[in-house]
PDB file of N, CA and C in Angstrom:
ATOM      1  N   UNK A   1     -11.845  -2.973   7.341  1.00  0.00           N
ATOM      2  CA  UNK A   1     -11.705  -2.107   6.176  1.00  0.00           C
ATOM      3  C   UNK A   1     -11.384  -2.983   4.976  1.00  0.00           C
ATOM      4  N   UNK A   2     -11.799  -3.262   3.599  1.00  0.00           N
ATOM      5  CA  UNK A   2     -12.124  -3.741   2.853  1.00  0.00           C
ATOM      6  C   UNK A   2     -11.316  -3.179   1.982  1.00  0.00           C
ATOM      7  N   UNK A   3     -11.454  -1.807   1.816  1.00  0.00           N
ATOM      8  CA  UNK A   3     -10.903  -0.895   0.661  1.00  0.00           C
ATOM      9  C   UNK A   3     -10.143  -0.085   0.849  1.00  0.00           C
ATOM     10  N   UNK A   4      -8.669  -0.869   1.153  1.00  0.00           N
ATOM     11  CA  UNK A   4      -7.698  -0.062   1.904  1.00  0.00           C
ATOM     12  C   UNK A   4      -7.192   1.225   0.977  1.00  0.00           C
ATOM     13  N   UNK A   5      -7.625   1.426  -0.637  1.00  0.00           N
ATOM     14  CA  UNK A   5      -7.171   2.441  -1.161  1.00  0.00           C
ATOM     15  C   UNK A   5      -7.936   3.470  -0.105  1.00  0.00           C
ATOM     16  N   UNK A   6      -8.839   3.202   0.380  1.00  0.00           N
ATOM     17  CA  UNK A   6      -9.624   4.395   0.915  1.00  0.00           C
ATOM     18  C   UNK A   6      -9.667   4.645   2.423  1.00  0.00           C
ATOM     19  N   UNK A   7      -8.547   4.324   3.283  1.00  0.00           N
ATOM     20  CA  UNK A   7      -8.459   4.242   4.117  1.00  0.00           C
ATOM     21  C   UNK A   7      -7.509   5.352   4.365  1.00  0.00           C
ATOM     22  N   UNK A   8      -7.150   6.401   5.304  1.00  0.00           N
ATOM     23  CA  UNK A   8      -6.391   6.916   5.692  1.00  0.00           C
ATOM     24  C   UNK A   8      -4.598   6.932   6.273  1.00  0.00           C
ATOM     25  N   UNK A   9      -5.100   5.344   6.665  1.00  0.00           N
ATOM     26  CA  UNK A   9      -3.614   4.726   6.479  1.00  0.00           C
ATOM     27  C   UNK A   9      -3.497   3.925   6.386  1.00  0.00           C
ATOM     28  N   UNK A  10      -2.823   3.772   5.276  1.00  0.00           N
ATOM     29  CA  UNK A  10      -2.830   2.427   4.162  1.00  0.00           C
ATOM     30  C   UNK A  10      -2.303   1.421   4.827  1.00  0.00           C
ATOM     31  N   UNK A  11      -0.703   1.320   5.327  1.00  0.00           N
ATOM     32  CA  UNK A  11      -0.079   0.060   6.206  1.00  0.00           C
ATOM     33  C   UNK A  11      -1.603  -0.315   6.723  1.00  0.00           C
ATOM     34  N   UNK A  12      -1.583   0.346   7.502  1.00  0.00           N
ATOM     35  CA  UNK A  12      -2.834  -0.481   8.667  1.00  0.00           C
ATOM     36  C   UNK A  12      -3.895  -0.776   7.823  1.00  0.00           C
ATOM     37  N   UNK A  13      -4.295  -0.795   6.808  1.00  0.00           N
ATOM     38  CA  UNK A  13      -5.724  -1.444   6.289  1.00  0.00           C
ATOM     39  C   UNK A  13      -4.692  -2.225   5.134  1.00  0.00           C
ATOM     40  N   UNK A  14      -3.915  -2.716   4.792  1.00  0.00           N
ATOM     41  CA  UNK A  14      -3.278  -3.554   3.882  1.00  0.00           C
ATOM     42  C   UNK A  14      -3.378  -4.422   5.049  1.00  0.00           C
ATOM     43  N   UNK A  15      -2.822  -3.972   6.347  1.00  0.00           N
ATOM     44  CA  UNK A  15      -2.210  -4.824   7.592  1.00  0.00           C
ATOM     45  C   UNK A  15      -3.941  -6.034   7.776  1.00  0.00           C
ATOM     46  N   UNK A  16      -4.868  -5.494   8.358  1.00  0.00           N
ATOM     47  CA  UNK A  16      -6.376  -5.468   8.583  1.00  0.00           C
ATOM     48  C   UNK A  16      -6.849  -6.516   7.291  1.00  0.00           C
ATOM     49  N   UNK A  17      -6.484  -5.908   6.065  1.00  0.00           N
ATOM     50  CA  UNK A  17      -7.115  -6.884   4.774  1.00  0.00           C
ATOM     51  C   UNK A  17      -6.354  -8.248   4.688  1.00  0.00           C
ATOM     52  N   UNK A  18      -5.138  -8.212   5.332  1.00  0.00           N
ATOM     53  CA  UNK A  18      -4.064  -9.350   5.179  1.00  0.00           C
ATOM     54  C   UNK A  18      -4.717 -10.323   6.045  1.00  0.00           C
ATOM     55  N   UNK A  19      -5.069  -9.539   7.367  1.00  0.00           N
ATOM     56  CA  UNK A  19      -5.506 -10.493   8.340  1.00  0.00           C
ATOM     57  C   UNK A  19      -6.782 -11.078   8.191  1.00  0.00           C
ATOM     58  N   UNK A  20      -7.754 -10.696   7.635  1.00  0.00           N
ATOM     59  CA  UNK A  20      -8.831 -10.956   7.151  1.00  0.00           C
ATOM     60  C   UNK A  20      -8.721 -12.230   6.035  1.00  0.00           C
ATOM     61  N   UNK A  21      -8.102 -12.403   4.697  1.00  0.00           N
ATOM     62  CA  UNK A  21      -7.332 -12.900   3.638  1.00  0.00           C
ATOM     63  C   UNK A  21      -6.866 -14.204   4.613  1.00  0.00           C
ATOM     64  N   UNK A  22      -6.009 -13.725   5.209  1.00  0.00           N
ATOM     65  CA  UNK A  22      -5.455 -15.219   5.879  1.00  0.00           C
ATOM     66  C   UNK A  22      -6.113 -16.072   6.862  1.00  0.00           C
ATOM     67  N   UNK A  23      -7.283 -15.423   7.586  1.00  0.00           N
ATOM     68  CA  UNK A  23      -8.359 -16.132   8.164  1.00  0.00           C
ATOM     69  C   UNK A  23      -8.766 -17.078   7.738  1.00  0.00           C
ATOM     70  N   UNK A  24      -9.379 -16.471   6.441  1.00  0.00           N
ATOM     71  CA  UNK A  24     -10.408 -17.487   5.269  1.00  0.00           C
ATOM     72  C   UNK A  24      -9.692 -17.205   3.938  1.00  0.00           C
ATOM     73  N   UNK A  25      -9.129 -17.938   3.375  1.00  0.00           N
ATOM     74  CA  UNK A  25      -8.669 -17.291   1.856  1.00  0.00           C
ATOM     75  C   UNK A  25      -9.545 -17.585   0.794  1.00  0.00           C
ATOM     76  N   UNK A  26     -10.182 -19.061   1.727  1.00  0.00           N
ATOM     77  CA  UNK A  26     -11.171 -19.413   0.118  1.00  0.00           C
ATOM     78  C   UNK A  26     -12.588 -19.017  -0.292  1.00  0.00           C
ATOM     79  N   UNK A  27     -12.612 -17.609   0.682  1.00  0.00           N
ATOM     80  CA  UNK A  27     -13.751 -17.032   0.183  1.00  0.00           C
ATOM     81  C   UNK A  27     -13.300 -16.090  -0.681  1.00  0.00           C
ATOM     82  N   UNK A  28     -12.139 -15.665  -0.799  1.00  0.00           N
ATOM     83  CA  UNK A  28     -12.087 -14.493  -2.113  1.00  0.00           C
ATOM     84  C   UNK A  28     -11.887 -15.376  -3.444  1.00  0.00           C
ATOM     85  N   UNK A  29     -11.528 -16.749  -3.578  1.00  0.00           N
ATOM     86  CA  UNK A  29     -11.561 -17.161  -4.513  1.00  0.00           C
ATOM     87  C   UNK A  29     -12.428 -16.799  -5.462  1.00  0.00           C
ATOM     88  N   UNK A  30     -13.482 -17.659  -5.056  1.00  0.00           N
ATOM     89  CA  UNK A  30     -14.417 -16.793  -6.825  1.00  0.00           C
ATOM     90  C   UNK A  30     -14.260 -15.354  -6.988  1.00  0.00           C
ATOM     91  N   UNK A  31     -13.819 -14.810  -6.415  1.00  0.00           N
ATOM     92  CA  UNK A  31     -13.620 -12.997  -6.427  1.00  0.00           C
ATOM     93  C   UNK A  31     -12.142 -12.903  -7.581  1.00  0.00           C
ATOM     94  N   UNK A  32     -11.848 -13.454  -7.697  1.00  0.00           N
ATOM     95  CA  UNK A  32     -10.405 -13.635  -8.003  1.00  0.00           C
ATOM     96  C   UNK A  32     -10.499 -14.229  -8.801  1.00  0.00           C
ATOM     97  N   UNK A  33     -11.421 -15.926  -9.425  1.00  0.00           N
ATOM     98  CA  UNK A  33     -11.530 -16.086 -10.471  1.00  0.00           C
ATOM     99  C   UNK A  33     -12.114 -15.125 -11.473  1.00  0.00           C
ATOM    100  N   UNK A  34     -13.163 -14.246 -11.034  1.00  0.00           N
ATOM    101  CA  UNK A  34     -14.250 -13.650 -11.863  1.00  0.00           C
ATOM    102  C   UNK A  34     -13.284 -12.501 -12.707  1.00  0.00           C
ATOM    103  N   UNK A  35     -12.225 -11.981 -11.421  1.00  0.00           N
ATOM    104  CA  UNK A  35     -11.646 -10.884 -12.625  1.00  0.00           C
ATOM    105  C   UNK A  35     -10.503 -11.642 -13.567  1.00  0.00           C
ATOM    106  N   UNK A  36      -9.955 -12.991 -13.426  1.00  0.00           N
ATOM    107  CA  UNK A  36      -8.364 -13.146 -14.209  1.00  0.00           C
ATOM    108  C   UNK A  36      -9.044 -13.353 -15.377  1.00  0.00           C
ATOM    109  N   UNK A  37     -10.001 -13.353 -16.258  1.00  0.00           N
ATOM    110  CA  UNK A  37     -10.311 -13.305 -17.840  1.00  0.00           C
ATOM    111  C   UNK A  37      -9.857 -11.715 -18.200  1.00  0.00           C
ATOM    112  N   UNK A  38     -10.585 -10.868 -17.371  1.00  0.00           N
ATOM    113  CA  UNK A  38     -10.439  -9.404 -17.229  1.00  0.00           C
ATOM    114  C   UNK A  38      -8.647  -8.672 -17.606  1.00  0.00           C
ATOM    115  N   UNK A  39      -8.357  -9.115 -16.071  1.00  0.00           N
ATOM    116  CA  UNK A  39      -6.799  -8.974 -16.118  1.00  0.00           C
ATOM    117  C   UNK A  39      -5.981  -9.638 -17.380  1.00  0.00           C
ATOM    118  N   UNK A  40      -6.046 -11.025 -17.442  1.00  0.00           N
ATOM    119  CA  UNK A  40      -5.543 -11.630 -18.676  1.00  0.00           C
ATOM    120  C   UNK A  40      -5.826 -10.638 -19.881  1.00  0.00           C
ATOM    121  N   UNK A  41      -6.738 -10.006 -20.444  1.00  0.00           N
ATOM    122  CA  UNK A  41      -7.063  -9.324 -21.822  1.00  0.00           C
ATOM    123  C   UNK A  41      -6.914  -8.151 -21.137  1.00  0.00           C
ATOM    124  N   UNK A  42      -6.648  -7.326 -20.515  1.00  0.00           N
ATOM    125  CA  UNK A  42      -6.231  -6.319 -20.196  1.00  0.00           C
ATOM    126  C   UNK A  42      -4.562  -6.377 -20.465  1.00  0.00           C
ATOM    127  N   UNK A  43      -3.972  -7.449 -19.666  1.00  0.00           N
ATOM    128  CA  UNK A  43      -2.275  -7.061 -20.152  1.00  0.00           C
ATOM    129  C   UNK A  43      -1.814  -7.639 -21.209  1.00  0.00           C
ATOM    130  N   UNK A  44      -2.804  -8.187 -22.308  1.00  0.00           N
ATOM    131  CA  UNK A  44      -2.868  -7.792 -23.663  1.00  0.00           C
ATOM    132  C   UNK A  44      -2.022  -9.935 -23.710  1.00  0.00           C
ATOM    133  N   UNK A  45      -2.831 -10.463 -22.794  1.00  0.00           N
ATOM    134  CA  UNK A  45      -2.565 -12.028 -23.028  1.00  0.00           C
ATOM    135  C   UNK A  45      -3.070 -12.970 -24.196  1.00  0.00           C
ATOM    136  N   UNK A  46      -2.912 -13.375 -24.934  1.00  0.00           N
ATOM    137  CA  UNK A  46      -3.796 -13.638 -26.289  1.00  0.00           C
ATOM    138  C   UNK A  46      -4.505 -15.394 -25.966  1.00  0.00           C
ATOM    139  N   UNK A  47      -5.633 -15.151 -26.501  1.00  0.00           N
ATOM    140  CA  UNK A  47      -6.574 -16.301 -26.002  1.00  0.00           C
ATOM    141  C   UNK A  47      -5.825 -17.081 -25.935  1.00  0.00           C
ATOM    142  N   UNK A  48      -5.396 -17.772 -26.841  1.00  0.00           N
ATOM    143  CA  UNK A  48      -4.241 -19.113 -26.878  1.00  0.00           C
ATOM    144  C   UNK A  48      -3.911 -19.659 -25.547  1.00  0.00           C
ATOM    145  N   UNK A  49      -3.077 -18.923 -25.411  1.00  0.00           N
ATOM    146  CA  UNK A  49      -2.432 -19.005 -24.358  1.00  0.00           C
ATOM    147  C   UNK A  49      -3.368 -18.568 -22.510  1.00  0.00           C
ATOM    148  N   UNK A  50      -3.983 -18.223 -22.520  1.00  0.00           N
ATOM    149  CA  UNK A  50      -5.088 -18.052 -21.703  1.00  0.00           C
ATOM    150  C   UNK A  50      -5.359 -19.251 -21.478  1.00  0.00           C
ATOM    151  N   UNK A  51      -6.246 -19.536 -22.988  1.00  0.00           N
ATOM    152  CA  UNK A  51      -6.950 -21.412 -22.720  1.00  0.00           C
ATOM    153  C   UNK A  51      -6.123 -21.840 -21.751  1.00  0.00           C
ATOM    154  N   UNK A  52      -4.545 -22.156 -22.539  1.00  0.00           N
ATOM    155  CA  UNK A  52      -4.146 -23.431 -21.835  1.00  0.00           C
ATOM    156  C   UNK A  52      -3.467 -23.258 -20.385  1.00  0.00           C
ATOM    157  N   UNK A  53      -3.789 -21.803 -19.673  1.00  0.00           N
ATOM    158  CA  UNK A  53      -3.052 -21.688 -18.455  1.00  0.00           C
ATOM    159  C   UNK A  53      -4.236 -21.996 -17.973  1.00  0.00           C
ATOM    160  N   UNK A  54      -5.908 -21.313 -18.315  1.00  0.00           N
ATOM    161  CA  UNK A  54      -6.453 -21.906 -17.529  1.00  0.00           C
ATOM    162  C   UNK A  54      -6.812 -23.360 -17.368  1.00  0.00           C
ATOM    163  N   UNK A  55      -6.906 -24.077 -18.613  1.00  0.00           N
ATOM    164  CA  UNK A  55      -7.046 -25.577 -18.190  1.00  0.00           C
ATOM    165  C   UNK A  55      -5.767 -25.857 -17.775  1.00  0.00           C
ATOM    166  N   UNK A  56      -4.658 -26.097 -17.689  1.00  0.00           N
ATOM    167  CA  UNK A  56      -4.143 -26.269 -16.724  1.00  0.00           C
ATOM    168  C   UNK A  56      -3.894 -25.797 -15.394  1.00  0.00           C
ATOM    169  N   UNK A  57      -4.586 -24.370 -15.155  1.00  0.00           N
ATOM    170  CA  UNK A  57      -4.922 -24.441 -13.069  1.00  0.00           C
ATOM    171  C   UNK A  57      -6.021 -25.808 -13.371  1.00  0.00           C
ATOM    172  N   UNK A  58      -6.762 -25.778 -13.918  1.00  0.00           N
ATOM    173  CA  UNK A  58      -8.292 -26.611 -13.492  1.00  0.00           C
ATOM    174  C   UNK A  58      -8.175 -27.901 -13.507  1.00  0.00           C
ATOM    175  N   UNK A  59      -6.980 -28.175 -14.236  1.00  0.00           N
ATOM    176  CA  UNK A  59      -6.444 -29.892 -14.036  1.00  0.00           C
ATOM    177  C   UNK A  59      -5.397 -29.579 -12.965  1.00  0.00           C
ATOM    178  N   UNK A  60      -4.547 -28.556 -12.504  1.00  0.00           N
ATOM    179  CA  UNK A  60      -4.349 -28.790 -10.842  1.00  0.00           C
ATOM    180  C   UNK A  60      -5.319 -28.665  -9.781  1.00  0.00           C
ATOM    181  N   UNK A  61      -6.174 -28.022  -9.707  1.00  0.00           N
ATOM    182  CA  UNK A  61      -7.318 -28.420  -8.677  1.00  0.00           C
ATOM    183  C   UNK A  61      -7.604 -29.626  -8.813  1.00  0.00           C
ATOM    184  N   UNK A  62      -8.124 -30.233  -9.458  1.00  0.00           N
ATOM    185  CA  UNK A  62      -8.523 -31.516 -10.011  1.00  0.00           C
ATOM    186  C   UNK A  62      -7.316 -32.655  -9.364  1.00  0.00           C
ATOM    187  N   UNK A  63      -6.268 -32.449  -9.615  1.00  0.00           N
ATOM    188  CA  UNK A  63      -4.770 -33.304  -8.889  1.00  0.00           C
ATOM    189  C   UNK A  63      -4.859 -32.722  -7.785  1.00  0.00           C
ATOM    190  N   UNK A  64      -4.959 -31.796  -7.319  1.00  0.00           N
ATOM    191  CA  UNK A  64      -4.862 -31.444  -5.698  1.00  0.00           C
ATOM    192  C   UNK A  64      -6.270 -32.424  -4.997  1.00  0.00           C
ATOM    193  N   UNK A  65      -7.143 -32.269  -5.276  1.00  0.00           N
ATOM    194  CA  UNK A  65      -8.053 -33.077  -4.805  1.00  0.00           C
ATOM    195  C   UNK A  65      -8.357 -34.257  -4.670  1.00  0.00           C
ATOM    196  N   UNK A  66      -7.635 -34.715  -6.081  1.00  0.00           N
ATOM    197  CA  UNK A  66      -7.961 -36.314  -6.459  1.00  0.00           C
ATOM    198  C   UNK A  66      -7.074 -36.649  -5.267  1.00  0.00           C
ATOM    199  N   UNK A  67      -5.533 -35.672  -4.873  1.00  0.00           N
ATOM    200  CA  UNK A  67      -4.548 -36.341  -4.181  1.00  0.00           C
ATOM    201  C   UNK A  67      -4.876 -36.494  -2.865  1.00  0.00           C
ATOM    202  N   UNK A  68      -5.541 -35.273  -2.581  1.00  0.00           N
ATOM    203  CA  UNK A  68      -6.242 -34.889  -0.914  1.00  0.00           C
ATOM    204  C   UNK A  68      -7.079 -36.339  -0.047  1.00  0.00           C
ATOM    205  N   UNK A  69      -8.265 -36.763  -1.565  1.00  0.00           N
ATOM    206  CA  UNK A  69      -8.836 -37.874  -0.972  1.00  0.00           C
ATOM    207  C   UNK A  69      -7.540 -39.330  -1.480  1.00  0.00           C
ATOM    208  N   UNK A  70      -6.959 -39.451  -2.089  1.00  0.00           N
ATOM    209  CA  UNK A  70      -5.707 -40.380  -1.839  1.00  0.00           C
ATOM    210  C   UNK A  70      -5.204 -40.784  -0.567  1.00  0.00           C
ATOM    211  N   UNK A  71      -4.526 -39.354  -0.469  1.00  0.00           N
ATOM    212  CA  UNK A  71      -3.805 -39.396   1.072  1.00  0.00           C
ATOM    213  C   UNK A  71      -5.037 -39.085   2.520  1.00  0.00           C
ATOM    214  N   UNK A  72      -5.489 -38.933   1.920  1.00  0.00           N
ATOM    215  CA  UNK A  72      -6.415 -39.106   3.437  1.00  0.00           C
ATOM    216  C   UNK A  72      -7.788 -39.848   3.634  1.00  0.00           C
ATOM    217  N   UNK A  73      -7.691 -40.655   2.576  1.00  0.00           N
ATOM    218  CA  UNK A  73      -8.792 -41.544   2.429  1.00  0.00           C
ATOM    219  C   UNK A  73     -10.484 -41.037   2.433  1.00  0.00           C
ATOM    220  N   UNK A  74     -11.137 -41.709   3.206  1.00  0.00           N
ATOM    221  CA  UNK A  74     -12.579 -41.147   2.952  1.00  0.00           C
ATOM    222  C   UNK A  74     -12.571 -40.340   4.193  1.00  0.00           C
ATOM    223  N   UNK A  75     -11.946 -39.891   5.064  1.00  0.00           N
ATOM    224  CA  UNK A  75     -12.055 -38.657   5.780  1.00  0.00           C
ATOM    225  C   UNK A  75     -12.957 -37.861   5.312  1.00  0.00           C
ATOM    226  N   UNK A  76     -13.667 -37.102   6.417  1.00  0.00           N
ATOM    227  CA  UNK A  76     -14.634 -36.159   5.668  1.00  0.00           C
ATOM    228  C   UNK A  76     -13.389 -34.906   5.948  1.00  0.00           C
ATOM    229  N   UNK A  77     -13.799 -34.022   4.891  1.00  0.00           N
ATOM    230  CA  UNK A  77     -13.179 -32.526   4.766  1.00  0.00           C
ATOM    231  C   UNK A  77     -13.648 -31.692   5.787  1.00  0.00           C
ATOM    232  N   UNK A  78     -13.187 -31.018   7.007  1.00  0.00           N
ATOM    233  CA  UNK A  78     -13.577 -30.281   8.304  1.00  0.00           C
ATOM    234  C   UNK A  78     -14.109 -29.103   7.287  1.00  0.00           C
ATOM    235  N   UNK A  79     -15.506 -28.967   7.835  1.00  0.00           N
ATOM    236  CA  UNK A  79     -15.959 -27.374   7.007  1.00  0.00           C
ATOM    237  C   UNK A  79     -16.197 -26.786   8.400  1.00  0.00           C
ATOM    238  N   UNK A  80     -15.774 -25.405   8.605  1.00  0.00           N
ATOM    239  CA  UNK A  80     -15.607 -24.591   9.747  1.00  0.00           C
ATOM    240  C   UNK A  80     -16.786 -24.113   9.240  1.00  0.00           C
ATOM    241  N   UNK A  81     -17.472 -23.526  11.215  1.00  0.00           N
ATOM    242  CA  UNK A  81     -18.687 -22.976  10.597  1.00  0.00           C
ATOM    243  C   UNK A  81     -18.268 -20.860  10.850  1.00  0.00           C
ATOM    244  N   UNK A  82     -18.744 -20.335  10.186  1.00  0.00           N
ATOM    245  CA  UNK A  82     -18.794 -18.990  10.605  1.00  0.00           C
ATOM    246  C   UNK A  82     -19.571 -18.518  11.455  1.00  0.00           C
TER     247      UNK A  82
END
């Protein structure tokens, strides 16, 4: 169940979407980037300040990664298959 507003009982499809979410998380990512411009100008965030939260997530991805291949050298990254 996907759309736990529409589920009959909510615990159990929050429960179901959680477990799903924590399987794989980094497939809802782009789902999640696409709406925070949305959300941001919805709770009335003013560009300014937008810019610089988002370039700064995008220079922490950028440090999370640079650090990832640091500490673990040329390891390849395990991609699980589905």
């Amino acid at each position: 169940m996907i759309f736990a507003a529409f589920h009959s009982d909510y615990a159990a499809a929050n429960r179901n979407v959680a477990q799903i979410v924590a399987s794989d998380p980094g497939r809802f990512i782009g789902f999640a980037r696409a709406l925070v411009p949305f959300v941001a100008g919805a709770s009335g965030m003013s560009y300014h300040r937008f810019v610089v939260a988002d370039a700064l997530g995008a220079a922490d991805i950028c440090i999370q990664i640079i650090s990832h291949h640091d500490c673990f050298g040329w390891q390849e990254i395990p991609i699980r298959e589905r």
